[in-house]
Protein backbone atom coordinates (compact mmCIF):
# COMPACT_ATOMS: atom_id res chain seq x y z
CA UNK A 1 -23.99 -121.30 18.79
CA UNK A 2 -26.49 -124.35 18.03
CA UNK A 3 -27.67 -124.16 14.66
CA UNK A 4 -30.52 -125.91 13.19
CA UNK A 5 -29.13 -128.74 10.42
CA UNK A 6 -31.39 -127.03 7.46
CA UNK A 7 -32.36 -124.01 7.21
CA UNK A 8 -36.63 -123.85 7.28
CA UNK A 9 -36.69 -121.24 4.65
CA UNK A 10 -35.33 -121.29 1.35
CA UNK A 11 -36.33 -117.92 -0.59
CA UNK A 12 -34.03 -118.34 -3.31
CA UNK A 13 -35.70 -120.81 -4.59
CA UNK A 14 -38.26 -118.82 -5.74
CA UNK A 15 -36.70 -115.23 -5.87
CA UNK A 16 -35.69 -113.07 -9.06
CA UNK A 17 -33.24 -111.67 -10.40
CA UNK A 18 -34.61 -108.15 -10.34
CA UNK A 19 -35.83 -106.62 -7.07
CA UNK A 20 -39.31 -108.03 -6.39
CA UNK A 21 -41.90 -107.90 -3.11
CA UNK A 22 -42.60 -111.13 -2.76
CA UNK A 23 -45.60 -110.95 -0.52
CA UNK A 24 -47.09 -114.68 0.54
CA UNK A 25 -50.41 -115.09 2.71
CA UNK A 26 -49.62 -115.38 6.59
CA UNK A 27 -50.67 -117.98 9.27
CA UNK A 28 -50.96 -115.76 12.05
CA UNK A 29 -49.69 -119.18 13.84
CA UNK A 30 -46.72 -119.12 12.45
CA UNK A 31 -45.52 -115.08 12.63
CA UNK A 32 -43.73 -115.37 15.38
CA UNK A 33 -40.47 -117.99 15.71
CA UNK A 34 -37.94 -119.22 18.25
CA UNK A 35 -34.34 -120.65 17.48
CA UNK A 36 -32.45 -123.13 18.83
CA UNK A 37 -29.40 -120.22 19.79
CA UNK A 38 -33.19 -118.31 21.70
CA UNK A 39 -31.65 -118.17 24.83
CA UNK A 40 -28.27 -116.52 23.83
CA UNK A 41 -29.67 -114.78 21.21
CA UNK A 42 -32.33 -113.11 23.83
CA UNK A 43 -29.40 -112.46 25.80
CA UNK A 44 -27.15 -110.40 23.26
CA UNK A 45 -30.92 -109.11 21.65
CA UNK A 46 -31.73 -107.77 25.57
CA UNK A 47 -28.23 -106.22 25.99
CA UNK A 48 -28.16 -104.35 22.41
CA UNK A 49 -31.64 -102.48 23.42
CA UNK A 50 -30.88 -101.92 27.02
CA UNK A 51 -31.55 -98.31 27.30
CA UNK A 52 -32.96 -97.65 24.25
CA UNK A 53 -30.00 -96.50 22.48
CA UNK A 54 -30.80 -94.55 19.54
CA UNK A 55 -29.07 -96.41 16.76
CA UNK A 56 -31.26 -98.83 17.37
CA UNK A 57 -34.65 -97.59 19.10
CA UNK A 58 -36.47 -94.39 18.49
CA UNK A 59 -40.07 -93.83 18.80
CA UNK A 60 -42.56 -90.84 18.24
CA UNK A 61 -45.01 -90.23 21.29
CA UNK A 62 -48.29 -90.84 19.48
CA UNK A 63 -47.21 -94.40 18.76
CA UNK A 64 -47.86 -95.60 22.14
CA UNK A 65 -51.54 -96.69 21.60
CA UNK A 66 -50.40 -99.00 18.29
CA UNK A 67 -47.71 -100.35 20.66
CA UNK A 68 -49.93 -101.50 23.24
CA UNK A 69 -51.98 -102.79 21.03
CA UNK A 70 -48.86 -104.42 19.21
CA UNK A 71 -47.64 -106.00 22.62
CA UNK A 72 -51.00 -107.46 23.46
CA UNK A 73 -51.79 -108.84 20.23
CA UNK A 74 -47.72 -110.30 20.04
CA UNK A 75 -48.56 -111.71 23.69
CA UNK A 76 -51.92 -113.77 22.94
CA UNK A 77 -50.43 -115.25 19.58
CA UNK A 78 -47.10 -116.28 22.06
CA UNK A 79 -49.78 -118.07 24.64
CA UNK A 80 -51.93 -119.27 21.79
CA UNK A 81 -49.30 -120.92 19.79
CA UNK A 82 -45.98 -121.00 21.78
CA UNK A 83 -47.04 -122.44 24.93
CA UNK A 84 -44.14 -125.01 25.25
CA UNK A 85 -41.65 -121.87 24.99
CA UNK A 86 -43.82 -119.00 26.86
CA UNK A 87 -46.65 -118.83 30.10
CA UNK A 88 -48.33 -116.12 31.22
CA UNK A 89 -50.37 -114.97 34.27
CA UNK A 90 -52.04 -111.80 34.05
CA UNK A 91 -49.62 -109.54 32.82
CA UNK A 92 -46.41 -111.36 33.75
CA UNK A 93 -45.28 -113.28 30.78
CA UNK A 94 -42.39 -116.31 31.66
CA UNK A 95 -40.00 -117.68 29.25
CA UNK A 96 -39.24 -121.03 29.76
CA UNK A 97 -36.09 -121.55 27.53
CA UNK A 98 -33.85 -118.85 29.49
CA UNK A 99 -36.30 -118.21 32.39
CA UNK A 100 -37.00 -114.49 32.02
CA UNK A 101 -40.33 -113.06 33.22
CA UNK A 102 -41.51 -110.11 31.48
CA UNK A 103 -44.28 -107.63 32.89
CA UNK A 104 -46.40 -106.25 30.42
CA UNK A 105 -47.81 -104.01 32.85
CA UNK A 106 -44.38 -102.31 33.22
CA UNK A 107 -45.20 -98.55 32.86
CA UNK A 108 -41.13 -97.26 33.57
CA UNK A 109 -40.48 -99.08 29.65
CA UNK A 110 -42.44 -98.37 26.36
CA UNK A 111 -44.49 -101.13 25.14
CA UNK A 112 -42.40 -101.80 21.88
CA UNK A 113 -39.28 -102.09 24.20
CA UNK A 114 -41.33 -104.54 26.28
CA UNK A 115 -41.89 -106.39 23.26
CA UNK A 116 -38.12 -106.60 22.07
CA UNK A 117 -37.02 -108.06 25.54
CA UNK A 118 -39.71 -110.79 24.69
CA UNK A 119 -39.27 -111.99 21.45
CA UNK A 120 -36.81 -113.10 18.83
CA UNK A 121 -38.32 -110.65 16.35
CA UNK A 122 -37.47 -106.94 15.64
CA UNK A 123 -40.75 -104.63 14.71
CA UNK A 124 -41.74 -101.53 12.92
CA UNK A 125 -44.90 -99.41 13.43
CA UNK A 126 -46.28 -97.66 10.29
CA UNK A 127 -49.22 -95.12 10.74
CA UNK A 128 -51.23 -93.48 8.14
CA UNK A 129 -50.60 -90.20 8.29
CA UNK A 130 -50.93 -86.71 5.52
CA UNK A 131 -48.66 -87.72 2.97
CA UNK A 132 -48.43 -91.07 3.48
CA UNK A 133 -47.56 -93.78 5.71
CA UNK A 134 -45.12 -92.59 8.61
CA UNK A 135 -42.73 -94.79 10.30
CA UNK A 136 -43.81 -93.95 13.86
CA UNK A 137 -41.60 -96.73 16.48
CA UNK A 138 -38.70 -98.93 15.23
CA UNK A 139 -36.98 -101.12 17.42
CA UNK A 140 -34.20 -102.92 15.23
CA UNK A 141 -31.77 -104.41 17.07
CA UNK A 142 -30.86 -107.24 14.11
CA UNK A 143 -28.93 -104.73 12.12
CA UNK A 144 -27.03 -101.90 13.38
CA UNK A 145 -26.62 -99.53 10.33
CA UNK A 146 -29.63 -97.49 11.93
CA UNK A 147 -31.25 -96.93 9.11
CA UNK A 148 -34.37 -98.32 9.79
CA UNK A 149 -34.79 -96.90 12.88
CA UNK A 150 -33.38 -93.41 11.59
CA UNK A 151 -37.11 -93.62 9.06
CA UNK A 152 -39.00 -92.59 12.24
CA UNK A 153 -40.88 -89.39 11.54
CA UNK A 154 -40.57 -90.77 7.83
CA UNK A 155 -41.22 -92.85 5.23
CA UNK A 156 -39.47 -96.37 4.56
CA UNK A 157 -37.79 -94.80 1.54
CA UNK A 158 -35.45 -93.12 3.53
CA UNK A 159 -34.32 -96.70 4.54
CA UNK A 160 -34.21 -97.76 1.05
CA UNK A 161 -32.15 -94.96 -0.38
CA UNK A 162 -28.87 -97.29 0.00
CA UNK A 163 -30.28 -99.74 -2.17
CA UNK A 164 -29.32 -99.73 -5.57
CA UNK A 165 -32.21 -99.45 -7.94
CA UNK A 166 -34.93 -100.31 -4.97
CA UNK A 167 -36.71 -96.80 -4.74
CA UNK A 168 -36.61 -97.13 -8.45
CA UNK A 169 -38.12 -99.90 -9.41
CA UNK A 170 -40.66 -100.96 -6.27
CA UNK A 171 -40.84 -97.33 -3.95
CA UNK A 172 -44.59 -97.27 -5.24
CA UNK A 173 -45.04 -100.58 -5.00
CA UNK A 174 -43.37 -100.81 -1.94
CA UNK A 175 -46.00 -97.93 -0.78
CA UNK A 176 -48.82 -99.18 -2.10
CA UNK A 177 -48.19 -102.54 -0.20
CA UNK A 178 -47.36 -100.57 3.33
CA UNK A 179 -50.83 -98.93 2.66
CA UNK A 180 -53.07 -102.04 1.51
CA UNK A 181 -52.40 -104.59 4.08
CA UNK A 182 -55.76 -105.15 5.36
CA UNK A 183 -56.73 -106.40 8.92
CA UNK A 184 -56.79 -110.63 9.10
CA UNK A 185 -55.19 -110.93 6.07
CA UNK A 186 -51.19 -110.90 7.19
CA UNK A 187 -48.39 -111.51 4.73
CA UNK A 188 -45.18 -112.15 4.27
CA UNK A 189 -42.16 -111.85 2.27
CA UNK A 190 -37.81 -113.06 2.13
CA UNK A 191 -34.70 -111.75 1.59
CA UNK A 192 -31.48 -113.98 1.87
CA UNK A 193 -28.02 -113.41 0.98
CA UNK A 194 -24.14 -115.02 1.83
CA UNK A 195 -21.93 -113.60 4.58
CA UNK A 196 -18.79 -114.18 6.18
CA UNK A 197 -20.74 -113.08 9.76
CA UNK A 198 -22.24 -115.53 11.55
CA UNK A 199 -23.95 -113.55 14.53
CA UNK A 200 -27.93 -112.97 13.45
CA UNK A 201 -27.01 -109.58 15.35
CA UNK A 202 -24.97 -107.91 12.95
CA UNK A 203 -22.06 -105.80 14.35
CA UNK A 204 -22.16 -101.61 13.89
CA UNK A 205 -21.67 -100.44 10.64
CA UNK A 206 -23.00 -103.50 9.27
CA UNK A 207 -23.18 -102.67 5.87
CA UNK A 208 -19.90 -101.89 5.98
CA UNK A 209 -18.36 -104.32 8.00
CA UNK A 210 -20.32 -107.17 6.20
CA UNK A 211 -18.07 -106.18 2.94
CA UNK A 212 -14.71 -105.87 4.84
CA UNK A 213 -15.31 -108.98 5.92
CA UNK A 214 -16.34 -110.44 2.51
CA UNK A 215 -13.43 -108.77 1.00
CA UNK A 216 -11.00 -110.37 3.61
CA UNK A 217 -13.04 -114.21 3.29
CA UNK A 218 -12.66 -113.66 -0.66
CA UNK A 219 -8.82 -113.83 -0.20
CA UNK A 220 -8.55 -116.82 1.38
CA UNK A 221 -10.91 -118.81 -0.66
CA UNK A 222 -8.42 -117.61 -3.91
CA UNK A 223 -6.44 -120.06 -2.42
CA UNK A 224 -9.65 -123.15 -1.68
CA UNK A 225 -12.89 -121.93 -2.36
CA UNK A 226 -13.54 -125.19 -0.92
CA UNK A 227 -13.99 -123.67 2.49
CA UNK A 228 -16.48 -121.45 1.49
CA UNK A 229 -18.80 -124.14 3.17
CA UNK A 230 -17.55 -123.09 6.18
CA UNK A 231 -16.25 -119.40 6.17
CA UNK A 232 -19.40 -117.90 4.87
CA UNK A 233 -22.85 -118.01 6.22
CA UNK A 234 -26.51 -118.26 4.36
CA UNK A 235 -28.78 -115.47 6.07
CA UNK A 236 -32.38 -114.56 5.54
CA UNK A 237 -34.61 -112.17 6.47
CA UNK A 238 -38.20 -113.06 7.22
CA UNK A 239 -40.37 -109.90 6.90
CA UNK A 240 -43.86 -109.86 8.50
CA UNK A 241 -46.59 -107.64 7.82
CA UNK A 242 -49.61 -107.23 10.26
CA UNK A 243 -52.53 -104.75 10.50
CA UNK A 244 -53.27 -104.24 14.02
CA UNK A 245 -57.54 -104.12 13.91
CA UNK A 246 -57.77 -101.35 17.01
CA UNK A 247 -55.61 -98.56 15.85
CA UNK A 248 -55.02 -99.40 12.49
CA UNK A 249 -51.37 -99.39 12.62
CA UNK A 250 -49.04 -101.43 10.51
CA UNK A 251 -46.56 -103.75 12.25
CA UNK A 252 -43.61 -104.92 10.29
CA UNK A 253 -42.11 -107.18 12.14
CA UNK A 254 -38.20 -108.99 11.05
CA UNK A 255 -36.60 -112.44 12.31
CA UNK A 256 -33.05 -112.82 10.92
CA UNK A 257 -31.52 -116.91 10.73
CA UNK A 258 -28.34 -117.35 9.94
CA UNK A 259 -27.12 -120.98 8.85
CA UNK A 260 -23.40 -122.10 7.95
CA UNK A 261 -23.40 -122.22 3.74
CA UNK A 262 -22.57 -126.25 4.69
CA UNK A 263 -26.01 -126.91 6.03
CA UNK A 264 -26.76 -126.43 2.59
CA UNK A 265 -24.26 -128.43 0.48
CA UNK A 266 -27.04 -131.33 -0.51
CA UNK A 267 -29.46 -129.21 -1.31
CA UNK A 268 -29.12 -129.61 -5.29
CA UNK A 269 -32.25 -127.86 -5.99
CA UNK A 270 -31.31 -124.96 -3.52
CA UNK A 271 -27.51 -124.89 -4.83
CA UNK A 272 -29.18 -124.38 -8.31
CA UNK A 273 -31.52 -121.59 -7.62
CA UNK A 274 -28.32 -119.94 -5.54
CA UNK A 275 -26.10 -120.04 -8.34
CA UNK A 276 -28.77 -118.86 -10.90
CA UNK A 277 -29.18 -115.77 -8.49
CA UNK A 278 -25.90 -115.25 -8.17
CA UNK A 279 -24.99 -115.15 -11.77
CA UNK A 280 -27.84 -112.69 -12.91
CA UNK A 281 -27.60 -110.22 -9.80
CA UNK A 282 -26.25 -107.17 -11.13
CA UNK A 283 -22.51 -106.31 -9.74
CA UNK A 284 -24.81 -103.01 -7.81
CA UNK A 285 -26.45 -105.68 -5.86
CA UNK A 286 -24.06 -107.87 -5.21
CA UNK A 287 -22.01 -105.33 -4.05
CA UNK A 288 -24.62 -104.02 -1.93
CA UNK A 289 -24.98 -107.28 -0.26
CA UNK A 290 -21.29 -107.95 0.10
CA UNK A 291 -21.25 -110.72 -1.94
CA UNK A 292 -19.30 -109.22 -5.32
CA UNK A 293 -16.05 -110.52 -3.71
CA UNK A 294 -17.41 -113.61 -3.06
CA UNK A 295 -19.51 -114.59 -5.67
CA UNK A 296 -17.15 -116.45 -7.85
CA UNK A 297 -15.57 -118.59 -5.02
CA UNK A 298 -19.24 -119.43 -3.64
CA UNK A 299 -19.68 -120.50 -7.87
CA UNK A 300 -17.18 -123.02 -7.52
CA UNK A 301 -17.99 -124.20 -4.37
CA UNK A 302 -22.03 -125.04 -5.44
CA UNK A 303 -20.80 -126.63 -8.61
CA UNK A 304 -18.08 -128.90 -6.51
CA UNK A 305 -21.21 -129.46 -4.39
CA UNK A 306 -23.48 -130.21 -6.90
């Protein structure tokens, strides 16, 4: 997999300790993104939504005019600001890096599952609906636990459940921001966290398999945390947020990276604002995130680094 040497975004440098939104103002030039891995990553991406499987696509039928709408505005902002990477001609859309063509016209596929053959990112529709806003399409092929796409006919809190403390201490917030997201004004927020996977497509079960596979890492860095440069992984989550003018629909949209913890190990300032994190997380959310196994090796490791 060819990995870029530093990772573009560094979130932790300006996260907290406590759950927090985060949202940044959005250069509509710069929602959508392409990796170095795009043609692979396209590949496994394409392969994981073939067929719409369930786990990781489900879609109500009165979404379809927001995804339209979605896939036209995702294909002028590719032409408009991606042109080295994609070309179009009336509704045929060509990727250059792994020479795909993509119809937009192509009534025998939904628009959303148009739009996750296409690009890199995953997206979310949210409608305003009686009671609230209403997850209405997911596609979500970055993580496999389904619970995103299992929010369909609800709200996002249903996805948040899981999360210790989230529902408590931002679900208003969280639906207050869903709700107030106003057309031409975009924004955007970060999670990151450590994991022994490298794949941006998590495997199934990822919550779970993310901590097996902590738990098994954490063993054998008892014995040299010094490879912890190499075992584990730095991954963050780049969360979009887009009000589409026509229908009025929200789309979420998520781009995963994934960089080896090395690619980091001059970064003093980043190393810093890691290990301050990773000191006051509670053990909740660092077990949540599959990194209460490996917390204390990853310790030693930034302050051999530092």
């Amino acid at each position: 997999m060819n990995v870029p040497a530093k990772p573009e975004h560094r979130p932790y440098l300006f996260s907290g300790a406590v759950f927090e939104i985060g949202l940044r103002p959005m250069d509509m030039a710069q929602w959508l993104d392409t990796g170095s891995d795009h043609a692979d990553f396209m590949a496994a991406k394409r392969a994981r939504l073939n067929g719409r499987p369930p786990l990781y696509y489900q879609s109500l039928e009165r979404s379809r005019p927001a995804q339209s709408e979605l896939l036209r505005v995702v294909a002028e902002n590719l032409l408009a600001n991606h042109g080295t990477v994609y070309s179009g001609d009336g509704p045929l859309v060509r990727d250059h890096l792994d020479g795909t063509r993509h119809n937009l016209a192509d009534e025998t596929q939904e628009p959303l599952e148009i739009l996750g053959n296409l690009v890199e990112e995953d997206f979310v529709l949210f409608a305003a609906e009686e009671g609230g806003d209403i997850v209405t399409a997911a596609s979500n092929a970055y993580t496999s636990s389904g619970r995103i796409v299992s929010c369909v006919g609800r709200n996002m809190r249903f996805a948040h459940d899981p999360v210790p403390g989230l529902n408590e201490q931002l679900g208003a917030r969280i639906d207050r921001v869903i709700g107030n997201v106003q057309p031409g004004k975009p924004v955007v927020r970060f999670n990151w966290f450590v994991t022994p996977i490298a794949s941006r497509l998590f495997p199934e079960r990822s919550h779970a398999a993310n901590i097996e596979a902590a738990e098994q890492v954490a063993q054998a860095l008892v014995q040299d945390f010094r490879k912890a440069g190499e075992l584990l992984w730095l991954r963050v989550e780049r969360q979009t947020f887009v009000r589409l003018p026509e229908t009025g629909a929200l789309a979420f949209g998520i781009h995963t990276y994934s960089h080896p913890l090395s690619t980091v190990a001059d970064d003093v300032e980043g190393l810093a604002a890691m290990d301050r994190l990773l000191a006051a997380y509670s053990e909740d959310r660092l077990r949540y995130g599959g990194m209460l196994a490996t917390r204390d090796p990853i310790r030693r490791w930034i302050a051999e680094a530092s």
